[in-house]
N, C-alpha and C. Protein backbone atom coordinates (compact mmCIF):
# COMPACT_ATOMS: atom_id res chain seq x y z
N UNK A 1 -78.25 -44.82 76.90
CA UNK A 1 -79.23 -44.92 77.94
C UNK A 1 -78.80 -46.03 78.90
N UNK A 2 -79.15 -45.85 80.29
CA UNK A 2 -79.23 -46.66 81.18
C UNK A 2 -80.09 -47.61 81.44
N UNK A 3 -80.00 -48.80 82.68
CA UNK A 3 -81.11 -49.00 83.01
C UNK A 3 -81.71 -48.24 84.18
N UNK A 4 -81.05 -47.50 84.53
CA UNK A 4 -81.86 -46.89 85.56
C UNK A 4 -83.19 -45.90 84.52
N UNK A 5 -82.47 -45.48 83.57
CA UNK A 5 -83.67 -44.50 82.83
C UNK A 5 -84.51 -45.08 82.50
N UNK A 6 -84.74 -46.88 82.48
CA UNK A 6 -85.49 -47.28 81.49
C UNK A 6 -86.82 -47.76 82.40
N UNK A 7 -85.76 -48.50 83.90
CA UNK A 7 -87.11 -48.61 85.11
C UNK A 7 -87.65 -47.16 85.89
N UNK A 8 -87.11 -46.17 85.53
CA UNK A 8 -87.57 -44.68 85.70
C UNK A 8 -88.66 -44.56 84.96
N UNK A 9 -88.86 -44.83 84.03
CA UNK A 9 -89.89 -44.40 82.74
C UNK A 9 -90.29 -45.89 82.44
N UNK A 10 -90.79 -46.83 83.41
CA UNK A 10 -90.81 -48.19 82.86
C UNK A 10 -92.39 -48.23 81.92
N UNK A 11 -93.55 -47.24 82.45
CA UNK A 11 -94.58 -47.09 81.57
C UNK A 11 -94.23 -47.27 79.99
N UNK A 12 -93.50 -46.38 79.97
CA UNK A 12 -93.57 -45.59 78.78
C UNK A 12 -92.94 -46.58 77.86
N UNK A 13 -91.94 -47.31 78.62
CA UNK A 13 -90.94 -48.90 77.71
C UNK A 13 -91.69 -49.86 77.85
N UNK A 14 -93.13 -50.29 78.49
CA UNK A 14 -93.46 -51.75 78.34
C UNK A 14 -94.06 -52.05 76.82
N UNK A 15 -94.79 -51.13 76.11
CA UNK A 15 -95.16 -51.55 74.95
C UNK A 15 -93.96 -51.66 73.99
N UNK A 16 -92.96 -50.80 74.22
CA UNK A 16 -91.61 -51.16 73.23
C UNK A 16 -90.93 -52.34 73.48
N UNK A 17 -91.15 -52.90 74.89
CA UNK A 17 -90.78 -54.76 75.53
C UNK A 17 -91.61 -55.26 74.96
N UNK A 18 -93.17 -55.24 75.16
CA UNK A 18 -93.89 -56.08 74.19
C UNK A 18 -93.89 -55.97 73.21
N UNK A 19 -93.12 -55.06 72.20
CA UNK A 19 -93.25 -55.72 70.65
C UNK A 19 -92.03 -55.96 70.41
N UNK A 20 -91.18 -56.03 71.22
CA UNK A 20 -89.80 -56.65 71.01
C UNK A 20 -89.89 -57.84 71.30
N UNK A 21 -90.53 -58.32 72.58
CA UNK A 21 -90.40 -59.55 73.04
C UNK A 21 -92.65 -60.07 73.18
N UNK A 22 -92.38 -60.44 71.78
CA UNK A 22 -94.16 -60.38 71.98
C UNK A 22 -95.05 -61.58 73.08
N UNK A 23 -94.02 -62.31 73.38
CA UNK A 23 -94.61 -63.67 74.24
C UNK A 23 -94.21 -62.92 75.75
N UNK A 24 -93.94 -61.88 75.80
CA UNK A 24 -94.28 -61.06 77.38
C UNK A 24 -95.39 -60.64 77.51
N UNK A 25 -96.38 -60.85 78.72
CA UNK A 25 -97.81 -60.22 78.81
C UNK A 25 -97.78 -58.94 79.46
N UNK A 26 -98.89 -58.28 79.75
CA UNK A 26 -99.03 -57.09 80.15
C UNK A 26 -98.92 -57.51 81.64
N UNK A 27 -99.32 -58.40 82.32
CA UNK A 27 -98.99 -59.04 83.59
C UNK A 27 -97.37 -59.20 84.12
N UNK A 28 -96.73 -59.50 82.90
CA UNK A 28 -95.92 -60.06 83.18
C UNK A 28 -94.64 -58.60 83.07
N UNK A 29 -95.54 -57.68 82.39
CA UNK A 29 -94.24 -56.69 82.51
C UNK A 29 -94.81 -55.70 83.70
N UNK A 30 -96.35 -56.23 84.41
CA UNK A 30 -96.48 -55.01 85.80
C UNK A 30 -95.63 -55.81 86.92
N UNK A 31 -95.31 -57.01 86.45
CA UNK A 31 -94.76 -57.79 87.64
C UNK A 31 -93.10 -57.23 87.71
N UNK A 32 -92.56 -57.28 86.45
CA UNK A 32 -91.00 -57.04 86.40
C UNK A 32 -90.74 -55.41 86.55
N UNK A 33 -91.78 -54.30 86.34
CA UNK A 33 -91.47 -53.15 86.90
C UNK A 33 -90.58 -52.49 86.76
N UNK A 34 -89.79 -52.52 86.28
CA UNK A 34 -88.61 -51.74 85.76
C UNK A 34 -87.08 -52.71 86.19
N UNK A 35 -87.33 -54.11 86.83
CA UNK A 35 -86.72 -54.69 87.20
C UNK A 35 -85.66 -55.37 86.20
N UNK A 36 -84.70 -55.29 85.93
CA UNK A 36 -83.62 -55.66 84.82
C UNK A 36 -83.41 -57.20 84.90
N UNK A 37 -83.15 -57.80 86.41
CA UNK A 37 -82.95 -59.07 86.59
C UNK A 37 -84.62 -60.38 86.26
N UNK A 38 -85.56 -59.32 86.74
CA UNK A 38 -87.05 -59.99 86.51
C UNK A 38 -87.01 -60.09 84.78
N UNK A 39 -86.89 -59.44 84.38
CA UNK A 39 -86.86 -59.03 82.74
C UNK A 39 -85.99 -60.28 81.97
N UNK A 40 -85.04 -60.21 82.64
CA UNK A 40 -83.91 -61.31 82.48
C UNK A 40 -84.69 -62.69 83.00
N UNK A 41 -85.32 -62.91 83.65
CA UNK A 41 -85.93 -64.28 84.09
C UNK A 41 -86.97 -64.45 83.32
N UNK A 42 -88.30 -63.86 83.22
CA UNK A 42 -89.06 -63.91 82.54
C UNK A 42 -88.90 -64.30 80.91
N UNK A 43 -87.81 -63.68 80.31
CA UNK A 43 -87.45 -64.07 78.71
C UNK A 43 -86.66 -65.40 78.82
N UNK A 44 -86.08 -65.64 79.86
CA UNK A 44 -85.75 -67.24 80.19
C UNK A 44 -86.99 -68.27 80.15
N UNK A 45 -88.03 -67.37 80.48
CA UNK A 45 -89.36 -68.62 81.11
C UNK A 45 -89.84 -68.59 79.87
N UNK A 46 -90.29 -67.30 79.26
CA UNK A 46 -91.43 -67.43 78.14
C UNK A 46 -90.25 -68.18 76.76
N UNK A 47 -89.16 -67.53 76.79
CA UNK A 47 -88.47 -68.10 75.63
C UNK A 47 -87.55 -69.32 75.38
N UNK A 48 -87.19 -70.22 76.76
CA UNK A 48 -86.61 -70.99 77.06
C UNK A 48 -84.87 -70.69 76.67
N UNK A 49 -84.65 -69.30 77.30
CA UNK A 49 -83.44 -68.67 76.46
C UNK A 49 -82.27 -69.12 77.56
N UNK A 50 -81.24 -69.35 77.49
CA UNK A 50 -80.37 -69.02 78.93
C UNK A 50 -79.96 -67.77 79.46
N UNK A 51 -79.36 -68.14 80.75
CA UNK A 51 -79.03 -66.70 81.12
C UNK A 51 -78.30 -65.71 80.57
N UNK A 52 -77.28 -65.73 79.93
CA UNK A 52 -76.13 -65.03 79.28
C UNK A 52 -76.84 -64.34 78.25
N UNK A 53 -77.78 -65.52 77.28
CA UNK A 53 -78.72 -64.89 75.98
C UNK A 53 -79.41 -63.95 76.56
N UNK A 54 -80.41 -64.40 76.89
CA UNK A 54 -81.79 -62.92 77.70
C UNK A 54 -80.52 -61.61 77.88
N UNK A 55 -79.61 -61.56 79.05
CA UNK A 55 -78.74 -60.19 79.22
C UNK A 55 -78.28 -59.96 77.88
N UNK A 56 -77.80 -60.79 77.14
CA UNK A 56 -77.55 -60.13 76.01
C UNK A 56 -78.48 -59.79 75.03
N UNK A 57 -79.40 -60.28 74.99
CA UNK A 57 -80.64 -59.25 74.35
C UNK A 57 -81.24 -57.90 74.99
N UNK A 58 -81.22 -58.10 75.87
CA UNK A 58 -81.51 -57.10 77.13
C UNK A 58 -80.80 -56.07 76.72
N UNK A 59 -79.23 -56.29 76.60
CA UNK A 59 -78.08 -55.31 76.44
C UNK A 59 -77.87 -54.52 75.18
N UNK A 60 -78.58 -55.13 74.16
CA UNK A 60 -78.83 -55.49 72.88
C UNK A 60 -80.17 -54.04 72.46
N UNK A 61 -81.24 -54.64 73.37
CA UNK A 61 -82.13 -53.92 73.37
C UNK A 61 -81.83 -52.48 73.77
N UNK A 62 -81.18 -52.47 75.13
CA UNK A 62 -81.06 -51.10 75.69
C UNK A 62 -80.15 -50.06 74.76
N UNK A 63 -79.26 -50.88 74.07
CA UNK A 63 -78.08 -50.32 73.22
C UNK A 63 -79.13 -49.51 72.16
N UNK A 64 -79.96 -49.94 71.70
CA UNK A 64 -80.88 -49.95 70.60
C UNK A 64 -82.11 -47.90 70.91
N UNK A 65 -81.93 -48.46 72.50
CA UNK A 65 -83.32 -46.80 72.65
C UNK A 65 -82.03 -46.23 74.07
């Protein structure tokens, strides 16, 4: 899978983001929208992660669905 498939269908992936990443709010995933780089900032803010980590969870994740 891509990310284009995933902000295509971003409904349908925010509850599979929130129980992956449970300190994301429902706010916080209408804000990032299918956005890959917002997604990437936000797990920086809520998790105090760096940049390289978050994409690689990200990458991690997408590898995963």
């Amino acid at each position: 899978m891509n990310w284009d498939q995933v902000a295509g269908n971003w409904k349908q992936f925010k509850g599979n983001l929130q129980q992956n990443w449970g300190r994301l709010t429902g706010d916080d995933l209408d804000v990032i929208d299918g956005n890959r780089m917002l997604l990437i900032g936000k797990l920086q803010e809520r998790y105090g992660k760096g940049k390289e980590e978050a994409e690689r969870e990200v990458d991690e994740w997408l590898t995963r669905h």
